[in-house]
Structures are given as structure tokens and as C-alpha cells.
PDB file of N, CA and C in Angstrom:
ATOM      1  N   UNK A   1       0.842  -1.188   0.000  1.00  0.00           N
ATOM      2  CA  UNK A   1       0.000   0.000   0.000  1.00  0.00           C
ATOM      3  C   UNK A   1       0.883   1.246   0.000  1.00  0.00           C
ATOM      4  N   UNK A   2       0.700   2.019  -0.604  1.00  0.00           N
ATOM      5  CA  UNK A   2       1.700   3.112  -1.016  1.00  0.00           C
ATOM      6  C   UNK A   2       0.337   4.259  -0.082  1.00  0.00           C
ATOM      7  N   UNK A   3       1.217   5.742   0.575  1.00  0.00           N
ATOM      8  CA  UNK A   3       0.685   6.306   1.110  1.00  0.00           C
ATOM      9  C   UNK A   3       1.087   7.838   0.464  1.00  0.00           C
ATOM     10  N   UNK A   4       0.610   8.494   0.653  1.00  0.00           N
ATOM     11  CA  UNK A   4       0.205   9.934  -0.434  1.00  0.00           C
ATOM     12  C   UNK A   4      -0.400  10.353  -1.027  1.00  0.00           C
ATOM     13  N   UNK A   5      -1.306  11.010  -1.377  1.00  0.00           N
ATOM     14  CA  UNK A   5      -1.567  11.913  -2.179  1.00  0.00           C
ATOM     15  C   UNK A   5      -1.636  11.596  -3.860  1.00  0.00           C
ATOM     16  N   UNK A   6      -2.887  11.283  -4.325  1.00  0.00           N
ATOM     17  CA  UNK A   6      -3.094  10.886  -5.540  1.00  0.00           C
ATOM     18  C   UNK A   6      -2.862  12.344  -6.313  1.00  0.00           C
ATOM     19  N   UNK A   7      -2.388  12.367  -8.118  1.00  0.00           N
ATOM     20  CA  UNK A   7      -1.893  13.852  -8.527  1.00  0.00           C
ATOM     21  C   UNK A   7      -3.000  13.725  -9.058  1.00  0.00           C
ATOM     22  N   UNK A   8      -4.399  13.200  -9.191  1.00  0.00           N
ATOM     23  CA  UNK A   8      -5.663  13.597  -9.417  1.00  0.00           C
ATOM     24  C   UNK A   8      -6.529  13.948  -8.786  1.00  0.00           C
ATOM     25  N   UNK A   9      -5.984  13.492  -7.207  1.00  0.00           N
ATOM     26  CA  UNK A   9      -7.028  14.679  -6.461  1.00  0.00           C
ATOM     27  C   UNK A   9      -6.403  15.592  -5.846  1.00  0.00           C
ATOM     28  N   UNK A  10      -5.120  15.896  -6.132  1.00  0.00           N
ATOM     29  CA  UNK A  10      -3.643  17.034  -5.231  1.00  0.00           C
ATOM     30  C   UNK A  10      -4.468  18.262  -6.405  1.00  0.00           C
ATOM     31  N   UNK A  11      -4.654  17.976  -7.412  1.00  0.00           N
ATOM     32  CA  UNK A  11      -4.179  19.143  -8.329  1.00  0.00           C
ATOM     33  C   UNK A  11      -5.599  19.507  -8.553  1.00  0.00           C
ATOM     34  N   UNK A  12      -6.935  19.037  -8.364  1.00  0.00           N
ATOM     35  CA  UNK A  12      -8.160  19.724  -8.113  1.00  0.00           C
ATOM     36  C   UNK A  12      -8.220  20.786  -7.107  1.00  0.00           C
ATOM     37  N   UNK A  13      -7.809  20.065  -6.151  1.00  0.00           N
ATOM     38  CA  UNK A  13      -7.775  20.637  -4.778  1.00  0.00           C
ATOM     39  C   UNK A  13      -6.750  22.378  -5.338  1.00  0.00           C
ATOM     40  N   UNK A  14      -5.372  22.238  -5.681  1.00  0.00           N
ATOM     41  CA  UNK A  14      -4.733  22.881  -5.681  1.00  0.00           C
ATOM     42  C   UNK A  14      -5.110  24.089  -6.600  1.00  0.00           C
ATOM     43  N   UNK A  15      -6.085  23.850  -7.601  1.00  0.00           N
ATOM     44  CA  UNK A  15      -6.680  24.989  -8.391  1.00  0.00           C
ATOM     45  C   UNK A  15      -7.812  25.573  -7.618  1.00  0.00           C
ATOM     46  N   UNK A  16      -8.393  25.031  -6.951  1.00  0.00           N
ATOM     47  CA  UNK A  16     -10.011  25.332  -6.088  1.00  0.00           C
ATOM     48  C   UNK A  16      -8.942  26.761  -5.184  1.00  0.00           C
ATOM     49  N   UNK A  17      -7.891  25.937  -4.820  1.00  0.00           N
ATOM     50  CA  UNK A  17      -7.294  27.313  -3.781  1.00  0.00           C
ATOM     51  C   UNK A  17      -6.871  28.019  -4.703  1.00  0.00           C
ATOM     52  N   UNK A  18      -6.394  28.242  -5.915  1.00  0.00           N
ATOM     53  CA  UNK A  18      -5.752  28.813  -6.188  1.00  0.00           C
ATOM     54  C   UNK A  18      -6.940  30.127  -6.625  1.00  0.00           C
ATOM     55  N   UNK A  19      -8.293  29.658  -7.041  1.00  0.00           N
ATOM     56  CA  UNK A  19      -9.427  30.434  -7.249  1.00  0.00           C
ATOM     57  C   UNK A  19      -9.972  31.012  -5.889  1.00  0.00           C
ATOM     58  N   UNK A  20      -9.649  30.186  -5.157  1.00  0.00           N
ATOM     59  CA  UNK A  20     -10.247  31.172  -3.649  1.00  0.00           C
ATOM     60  C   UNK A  20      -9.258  32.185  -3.257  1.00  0.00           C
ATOM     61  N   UNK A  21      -8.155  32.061  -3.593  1.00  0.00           N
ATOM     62  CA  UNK A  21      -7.509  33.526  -3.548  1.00  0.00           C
ATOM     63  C   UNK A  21      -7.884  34.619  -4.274  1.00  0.00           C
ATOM     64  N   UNK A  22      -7.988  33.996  -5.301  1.00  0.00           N
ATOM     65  CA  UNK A  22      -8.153  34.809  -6.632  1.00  0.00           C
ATOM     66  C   UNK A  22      -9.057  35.648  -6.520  1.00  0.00           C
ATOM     67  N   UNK A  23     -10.808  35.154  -5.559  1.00  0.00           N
ATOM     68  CA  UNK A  23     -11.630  35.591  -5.829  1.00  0.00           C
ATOM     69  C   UNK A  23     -11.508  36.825  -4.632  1.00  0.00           C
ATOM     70  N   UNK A  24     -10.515  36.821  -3.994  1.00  0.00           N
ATOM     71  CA  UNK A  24     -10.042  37.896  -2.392  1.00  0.00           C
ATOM     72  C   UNK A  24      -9.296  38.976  -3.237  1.00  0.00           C
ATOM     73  N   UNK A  25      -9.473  38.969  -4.447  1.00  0.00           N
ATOM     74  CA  UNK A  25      -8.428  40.497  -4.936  1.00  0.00           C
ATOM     75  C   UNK A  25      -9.743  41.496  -5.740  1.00  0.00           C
ATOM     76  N   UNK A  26      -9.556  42.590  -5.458  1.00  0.00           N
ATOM     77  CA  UNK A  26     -10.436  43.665  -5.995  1.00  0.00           C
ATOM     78  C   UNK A  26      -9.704  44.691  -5.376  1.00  0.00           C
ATOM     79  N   UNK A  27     -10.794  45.666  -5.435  1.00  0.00           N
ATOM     80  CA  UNK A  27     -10.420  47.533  -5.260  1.00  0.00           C
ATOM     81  C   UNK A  27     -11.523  47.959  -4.584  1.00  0.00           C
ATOM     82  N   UNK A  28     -11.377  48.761  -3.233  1.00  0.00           N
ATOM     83  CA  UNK A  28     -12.651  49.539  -2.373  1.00  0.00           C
ATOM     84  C   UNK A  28     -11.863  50.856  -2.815  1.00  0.00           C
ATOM     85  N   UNK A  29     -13.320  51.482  -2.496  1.00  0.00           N
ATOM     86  CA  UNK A  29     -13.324  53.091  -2.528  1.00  0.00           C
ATOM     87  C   UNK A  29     -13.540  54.052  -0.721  1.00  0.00           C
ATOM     88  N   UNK A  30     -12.766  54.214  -0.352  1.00  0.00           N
ATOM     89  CA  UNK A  30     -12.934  55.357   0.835  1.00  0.00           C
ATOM     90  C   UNK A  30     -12.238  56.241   1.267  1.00  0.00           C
ATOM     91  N   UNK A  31     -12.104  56.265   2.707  1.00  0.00           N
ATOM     92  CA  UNK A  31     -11.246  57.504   2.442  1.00  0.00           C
ATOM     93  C   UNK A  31     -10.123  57.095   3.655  1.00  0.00           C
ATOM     94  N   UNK A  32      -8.739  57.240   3.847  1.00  0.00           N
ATOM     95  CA  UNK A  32      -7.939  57.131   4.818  1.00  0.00           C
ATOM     96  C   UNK A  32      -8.458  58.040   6.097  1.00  0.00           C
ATOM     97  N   UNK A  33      -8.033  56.791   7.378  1.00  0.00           N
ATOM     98  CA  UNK A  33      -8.290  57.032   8.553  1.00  0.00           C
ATOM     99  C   UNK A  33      -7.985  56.455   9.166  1.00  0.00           C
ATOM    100  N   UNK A  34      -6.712  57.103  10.811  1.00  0.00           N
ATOM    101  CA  UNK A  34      -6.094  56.218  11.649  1.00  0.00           C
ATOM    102  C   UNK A  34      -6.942  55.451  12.632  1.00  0.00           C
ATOM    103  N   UNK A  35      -7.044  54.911  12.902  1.00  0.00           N
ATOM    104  CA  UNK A  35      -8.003  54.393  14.323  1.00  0.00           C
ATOM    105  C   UNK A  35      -6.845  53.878  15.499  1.00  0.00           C
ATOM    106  N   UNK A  36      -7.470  53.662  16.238  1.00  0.00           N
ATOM    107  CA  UNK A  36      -6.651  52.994  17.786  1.00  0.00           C
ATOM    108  C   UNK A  36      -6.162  54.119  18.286  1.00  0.00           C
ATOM    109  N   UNK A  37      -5.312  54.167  19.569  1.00  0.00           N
ATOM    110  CA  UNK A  37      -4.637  54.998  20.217  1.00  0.00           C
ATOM    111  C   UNK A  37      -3.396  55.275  20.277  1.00  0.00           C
ATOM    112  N   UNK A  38      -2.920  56.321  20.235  1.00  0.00           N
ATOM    113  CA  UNK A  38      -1.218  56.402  20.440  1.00  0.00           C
ATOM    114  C   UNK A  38      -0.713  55.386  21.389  1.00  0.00           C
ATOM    115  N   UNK A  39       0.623  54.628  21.480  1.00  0.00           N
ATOM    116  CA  UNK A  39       1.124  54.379  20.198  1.00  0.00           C
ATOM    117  C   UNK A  39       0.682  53.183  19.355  1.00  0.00           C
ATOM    118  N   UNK A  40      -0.271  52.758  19.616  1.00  0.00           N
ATOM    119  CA  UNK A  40      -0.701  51.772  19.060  1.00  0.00           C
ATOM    120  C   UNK A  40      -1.888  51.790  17.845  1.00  0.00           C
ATOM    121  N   UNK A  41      -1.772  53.042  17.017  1.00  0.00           N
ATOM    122  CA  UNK A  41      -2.662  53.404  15.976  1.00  0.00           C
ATOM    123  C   UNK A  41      -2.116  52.206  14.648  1.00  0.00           C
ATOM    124  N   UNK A  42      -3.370  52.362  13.433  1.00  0.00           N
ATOM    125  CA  UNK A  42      -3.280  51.533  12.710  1.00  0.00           C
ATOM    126  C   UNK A  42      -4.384  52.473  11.928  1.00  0.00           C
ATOM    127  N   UNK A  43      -3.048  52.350  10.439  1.00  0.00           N
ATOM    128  CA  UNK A  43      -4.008  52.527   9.102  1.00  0.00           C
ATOM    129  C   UNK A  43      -5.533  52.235   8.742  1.00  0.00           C
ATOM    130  N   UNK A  44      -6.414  52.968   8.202  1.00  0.00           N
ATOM    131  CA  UNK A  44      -7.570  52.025   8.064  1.00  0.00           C
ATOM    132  C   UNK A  44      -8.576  52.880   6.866  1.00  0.00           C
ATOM    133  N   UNK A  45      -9.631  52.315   5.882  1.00  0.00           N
ATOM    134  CA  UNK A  45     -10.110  52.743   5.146  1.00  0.00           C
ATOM    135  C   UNK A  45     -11.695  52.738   5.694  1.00  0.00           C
ATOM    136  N   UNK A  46     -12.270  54.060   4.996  1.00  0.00           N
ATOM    137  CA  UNK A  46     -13.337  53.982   5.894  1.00  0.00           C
ATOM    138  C   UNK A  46     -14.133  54.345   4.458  1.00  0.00           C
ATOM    139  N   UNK A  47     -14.764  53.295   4.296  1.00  0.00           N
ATOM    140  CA  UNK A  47     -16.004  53.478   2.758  1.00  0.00           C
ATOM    141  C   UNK A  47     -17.202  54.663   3.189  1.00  0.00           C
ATOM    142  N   UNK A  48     -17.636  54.692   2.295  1.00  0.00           N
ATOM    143  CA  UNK A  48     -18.927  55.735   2.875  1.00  0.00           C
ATOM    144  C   UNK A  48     -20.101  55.357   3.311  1.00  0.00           C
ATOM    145  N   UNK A  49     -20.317  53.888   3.117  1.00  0.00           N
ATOM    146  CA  UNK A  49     -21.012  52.899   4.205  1.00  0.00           C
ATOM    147  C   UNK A  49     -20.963  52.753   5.309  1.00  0.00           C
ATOM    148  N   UNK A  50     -19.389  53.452   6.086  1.00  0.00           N
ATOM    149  CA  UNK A  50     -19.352  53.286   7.312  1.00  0.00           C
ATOM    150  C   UNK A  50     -18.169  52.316   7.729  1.00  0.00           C
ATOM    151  N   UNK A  51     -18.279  51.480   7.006  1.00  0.00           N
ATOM    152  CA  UNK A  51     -17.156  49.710   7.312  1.00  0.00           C
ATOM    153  C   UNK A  51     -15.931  50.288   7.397  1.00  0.00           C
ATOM    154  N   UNK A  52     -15.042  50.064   8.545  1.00  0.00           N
ATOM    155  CA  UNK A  52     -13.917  50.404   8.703  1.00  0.00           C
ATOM    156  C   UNK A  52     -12.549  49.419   8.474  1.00  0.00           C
ATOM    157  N   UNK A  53     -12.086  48.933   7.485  1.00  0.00           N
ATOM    158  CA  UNK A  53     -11.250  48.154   7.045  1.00  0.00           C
ATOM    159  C   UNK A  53      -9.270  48.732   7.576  1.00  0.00           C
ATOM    160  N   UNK A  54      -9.170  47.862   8.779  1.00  0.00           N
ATOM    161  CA  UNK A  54      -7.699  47.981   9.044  1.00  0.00           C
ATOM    162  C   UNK A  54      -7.101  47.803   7.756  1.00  0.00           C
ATOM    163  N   UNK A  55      -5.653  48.171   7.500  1.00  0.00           N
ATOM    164  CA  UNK A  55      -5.249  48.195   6.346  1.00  0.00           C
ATOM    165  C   UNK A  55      -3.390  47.092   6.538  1.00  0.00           C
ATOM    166  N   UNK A  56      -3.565  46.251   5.948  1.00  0.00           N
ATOM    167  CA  UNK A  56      -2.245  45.785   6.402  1.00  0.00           C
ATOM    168  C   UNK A  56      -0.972  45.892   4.891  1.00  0.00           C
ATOM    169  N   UNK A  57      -0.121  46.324   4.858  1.00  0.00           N
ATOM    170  CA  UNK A  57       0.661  47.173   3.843  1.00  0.00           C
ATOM    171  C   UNK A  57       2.024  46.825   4.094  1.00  0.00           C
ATOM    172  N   UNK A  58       2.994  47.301   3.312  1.00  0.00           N
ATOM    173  CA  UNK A  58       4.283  47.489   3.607  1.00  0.00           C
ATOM    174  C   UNK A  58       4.109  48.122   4.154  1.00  0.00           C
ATOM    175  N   UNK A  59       5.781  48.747   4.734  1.00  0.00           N
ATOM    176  CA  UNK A  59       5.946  49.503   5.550  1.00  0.00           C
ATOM    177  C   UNK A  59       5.716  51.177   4.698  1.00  0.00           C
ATOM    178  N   UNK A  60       6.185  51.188   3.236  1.00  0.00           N
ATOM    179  CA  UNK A  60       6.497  51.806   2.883  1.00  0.00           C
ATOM    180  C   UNK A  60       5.167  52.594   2.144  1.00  0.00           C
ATOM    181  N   UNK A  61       3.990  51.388   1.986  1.00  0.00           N
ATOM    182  CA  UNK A  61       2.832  52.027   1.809  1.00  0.00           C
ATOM    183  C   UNK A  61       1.815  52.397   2.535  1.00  0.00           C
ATOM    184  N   UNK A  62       2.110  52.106   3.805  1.00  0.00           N
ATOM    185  CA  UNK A  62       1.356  52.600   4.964  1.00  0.00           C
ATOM    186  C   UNK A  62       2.173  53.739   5.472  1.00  0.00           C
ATOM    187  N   UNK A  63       2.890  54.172   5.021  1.00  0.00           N
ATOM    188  CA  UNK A  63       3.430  55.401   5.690  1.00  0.00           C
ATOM    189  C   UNK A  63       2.634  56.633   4.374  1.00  0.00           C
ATOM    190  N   UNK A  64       2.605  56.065   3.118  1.00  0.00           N
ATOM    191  CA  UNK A  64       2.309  56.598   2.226  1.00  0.00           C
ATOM    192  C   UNK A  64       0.898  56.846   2.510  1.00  0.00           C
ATOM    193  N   UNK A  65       0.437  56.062   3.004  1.00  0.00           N
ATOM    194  CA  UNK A  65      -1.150  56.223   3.428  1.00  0.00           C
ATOM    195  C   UNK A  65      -1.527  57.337   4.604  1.00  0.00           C
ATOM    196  N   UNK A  66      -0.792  56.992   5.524  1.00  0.00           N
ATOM    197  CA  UNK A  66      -1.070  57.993   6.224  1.00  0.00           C
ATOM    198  C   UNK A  66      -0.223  59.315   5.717  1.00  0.00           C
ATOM    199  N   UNK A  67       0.278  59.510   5.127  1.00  0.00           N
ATOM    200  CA  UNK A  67       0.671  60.934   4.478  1.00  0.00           C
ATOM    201  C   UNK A  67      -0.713  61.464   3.727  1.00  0.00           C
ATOM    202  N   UNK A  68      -1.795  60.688   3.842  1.00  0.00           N
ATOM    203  CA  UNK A  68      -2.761  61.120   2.588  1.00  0.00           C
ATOM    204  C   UNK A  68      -4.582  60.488   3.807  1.00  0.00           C
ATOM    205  N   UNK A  69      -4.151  61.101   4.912  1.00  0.00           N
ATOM    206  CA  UNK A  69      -5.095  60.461   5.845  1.00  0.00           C
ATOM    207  C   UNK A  69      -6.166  61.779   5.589  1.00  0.00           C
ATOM    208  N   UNK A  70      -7.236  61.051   5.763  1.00  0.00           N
ATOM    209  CA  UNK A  70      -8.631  62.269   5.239  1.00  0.00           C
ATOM    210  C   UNK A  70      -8.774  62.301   3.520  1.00  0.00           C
ATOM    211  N   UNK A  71      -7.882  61.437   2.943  1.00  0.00           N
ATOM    212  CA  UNK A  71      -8.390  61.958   1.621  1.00  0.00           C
ATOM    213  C   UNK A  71      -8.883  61.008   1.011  1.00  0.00           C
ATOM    214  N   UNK A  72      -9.646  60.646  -0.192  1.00  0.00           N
ATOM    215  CA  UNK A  72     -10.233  59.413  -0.669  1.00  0.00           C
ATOM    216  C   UNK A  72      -9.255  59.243  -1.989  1.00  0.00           C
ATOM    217  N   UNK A  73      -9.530  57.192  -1.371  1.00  0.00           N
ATOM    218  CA  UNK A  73      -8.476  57.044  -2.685  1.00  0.00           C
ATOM    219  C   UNK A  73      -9.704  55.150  -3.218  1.00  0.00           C
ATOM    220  N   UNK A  74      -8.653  54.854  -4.160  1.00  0.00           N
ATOM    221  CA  UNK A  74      -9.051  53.628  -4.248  1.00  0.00           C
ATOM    222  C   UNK A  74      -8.304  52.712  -4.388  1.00  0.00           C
ATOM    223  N   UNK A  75      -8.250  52.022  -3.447  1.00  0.00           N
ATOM    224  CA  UNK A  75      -6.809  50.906  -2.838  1.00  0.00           C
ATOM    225  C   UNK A  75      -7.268  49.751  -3.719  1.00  0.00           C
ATOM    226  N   UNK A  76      -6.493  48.986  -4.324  1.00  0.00           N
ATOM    227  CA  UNK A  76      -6.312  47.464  -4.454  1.00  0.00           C
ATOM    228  C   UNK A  76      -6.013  46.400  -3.588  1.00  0.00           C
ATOM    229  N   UNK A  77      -6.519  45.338  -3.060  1.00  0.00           N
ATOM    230  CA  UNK A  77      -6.187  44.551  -2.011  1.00  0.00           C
ATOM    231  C   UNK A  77      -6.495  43.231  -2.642  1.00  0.00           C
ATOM    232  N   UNK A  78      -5.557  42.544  -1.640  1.00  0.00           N
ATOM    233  CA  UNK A  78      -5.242  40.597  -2.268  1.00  0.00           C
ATOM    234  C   UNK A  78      -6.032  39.909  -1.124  1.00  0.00           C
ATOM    235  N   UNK A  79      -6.765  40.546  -0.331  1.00  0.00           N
ATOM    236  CA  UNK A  79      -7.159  39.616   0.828  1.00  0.00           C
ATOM    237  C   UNK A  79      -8.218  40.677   1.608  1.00  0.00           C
ATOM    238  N   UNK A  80      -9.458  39.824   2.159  1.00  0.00           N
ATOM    239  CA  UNK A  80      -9.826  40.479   3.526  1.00  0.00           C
ATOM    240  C   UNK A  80     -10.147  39.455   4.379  1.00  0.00           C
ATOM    241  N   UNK A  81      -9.853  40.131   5.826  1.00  0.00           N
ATOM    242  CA  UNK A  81     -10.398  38.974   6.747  1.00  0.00           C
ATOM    243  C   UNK A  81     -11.127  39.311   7.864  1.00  0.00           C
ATOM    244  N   UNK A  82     -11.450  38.388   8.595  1.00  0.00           N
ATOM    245  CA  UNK A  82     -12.445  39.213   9.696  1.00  0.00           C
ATOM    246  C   UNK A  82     -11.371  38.424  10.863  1.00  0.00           C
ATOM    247  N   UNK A  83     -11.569  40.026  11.762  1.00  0.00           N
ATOM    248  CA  UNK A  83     -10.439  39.355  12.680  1.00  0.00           C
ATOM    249  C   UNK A  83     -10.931  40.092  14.642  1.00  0.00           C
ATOM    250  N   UNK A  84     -10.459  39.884  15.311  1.00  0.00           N
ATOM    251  CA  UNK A  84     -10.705  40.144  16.694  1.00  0.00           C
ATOM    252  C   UNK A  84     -11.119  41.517  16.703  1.00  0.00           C
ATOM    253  N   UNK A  85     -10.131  42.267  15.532  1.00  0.00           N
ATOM    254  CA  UNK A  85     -10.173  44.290  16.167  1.00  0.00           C
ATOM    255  C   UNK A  85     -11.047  44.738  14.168  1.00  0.00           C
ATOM    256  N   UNK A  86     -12.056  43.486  14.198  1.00  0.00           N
ATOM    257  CA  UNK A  86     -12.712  43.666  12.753  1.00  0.00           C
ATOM    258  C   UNK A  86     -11.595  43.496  11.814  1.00  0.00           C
ATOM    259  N   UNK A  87     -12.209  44.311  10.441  1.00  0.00           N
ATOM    260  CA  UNK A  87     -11.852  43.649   9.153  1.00  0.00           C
ATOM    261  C   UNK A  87     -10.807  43.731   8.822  1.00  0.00           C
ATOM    262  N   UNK A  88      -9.534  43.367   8.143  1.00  0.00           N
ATOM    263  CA  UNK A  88      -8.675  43.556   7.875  1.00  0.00           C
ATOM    264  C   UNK A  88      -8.350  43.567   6.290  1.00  0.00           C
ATOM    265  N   UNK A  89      -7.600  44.096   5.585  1.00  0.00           N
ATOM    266  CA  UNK A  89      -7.650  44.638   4.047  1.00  0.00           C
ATOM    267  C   UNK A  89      -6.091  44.140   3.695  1.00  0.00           C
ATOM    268  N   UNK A  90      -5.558  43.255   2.568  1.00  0.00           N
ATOM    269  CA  UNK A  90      -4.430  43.871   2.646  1.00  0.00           C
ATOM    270  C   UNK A  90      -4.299  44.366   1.729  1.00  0.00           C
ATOM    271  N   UNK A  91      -3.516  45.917   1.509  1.00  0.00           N
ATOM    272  CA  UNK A  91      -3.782  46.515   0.080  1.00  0.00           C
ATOM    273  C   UNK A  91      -2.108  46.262  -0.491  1.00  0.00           C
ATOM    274  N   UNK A  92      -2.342  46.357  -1.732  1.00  0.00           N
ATOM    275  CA  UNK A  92      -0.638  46.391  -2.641  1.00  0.00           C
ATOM    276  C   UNK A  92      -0.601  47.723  -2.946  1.00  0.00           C
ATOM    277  N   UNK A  93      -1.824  48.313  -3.374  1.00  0.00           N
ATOM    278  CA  UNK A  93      -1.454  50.013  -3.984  1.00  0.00           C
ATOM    279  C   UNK A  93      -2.370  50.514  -3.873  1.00  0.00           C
ATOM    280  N   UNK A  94      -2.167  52.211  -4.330  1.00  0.00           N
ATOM    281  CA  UNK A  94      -3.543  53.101  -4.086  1.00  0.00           C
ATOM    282  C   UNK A  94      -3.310  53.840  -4.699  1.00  0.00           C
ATOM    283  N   UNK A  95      -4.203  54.575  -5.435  1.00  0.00           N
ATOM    284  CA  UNK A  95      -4.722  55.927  -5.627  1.00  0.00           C
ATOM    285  C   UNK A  95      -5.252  56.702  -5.003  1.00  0.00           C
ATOM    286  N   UNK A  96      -4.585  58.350  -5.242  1.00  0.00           N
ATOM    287  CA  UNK A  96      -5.616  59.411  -4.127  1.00  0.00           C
ATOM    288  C   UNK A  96      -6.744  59.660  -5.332  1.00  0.00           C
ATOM    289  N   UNK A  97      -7.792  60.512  -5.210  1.00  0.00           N
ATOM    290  CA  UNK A  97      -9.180  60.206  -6.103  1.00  0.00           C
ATOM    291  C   UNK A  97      -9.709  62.387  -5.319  1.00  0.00           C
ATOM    292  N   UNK A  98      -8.340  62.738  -4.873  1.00  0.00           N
ATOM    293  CA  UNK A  98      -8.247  63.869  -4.441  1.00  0.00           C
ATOM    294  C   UNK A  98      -7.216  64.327  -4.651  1.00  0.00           C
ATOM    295  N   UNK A  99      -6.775  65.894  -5.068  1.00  0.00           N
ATOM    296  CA  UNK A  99      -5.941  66.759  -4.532  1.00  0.00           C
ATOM    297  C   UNK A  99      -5.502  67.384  -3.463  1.00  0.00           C
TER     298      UNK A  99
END
């Protein structure tokens, strides 16, 4: 008896995930806003629905974000999740959608 993983049911499986990622990438529209308390604040997008999406980023685009806090942009993100302190976003890039 041989033990492993048949490559006819490894590689179903392995496309099903590869589409459930897939289907976690899009673009929201809102506007930058820090939440939490000094020092423990955190990036976050706030739609005009209200939903407040933590934002998880490089380092280098969350600094970029908050350089542009109060203004509306429209971020791209590979993931959301629901987590203890709510939703979490992770974005790759953004546009401001303001001057």
C-alpha cells in the first residue's frame, strides 16, 4: 500500500485554492483614517457605508497612506479577513481620487 496523495485529487484541490484567492483580490473606494490609540494606531479605510477596514501594507505604503489620511483614494487589495479588532484589508497600492 503506497501512502500519499493521488496527482488527481492534489491538483483539483490545488486549483479550487488557487481560485479562492483569486476571488479575495479587488479595489474599495474610501477615504484614509487612523483608528486605535497612540502608540498603538493603525491605518484604516473607511467606505462611505461606514465599514472600517484595518489596512495591512508594507511599511512603505502605509506610511504613504497615512501621508494622505482624510483623503479618498481607491486601494487594491489581495485579501480580507475578519479578525478580533474587525476587518482587515491587505492593500498592494492606491490611488488618491483627491488633490
Amino acid at each position: 500500500m503506497r501512502l500519499g496523495a493521488h496527482p488527481v485529487t492534489v491538483l483539483p484541490c490545488l486549483a479550487l485554492l488557487a481560485l479562492a484567492c483569486a476571488a479575495q483580490r479587488g479595489a474599495i473606494e474610501g477615504s484614509v483614517v487612523v483608528v486605535g490609540n497612540e502608540p498603538f494606531t493603525s491605518v484604516a479605510i473607511q467606505t462611505s457605508e461606514g465599514t472600517v477596514y484595518r489596512v495591512s501594507a508594507s511599511r512603505g505604503l502605509e506610511r504613504r497612506l497615512r501621508q494622505v489620511q482624510g483623503m479618498k483614494i481607491i486601494a487594491e487589495y489581495t485579501q480580507i479577513d475578519s479578525t478580533a479588532e474587525g476587518l482587515k484589508i491587505v492593500v498592494t497600492k492606491f490611488k488618491t481620487l483627491e488633490h
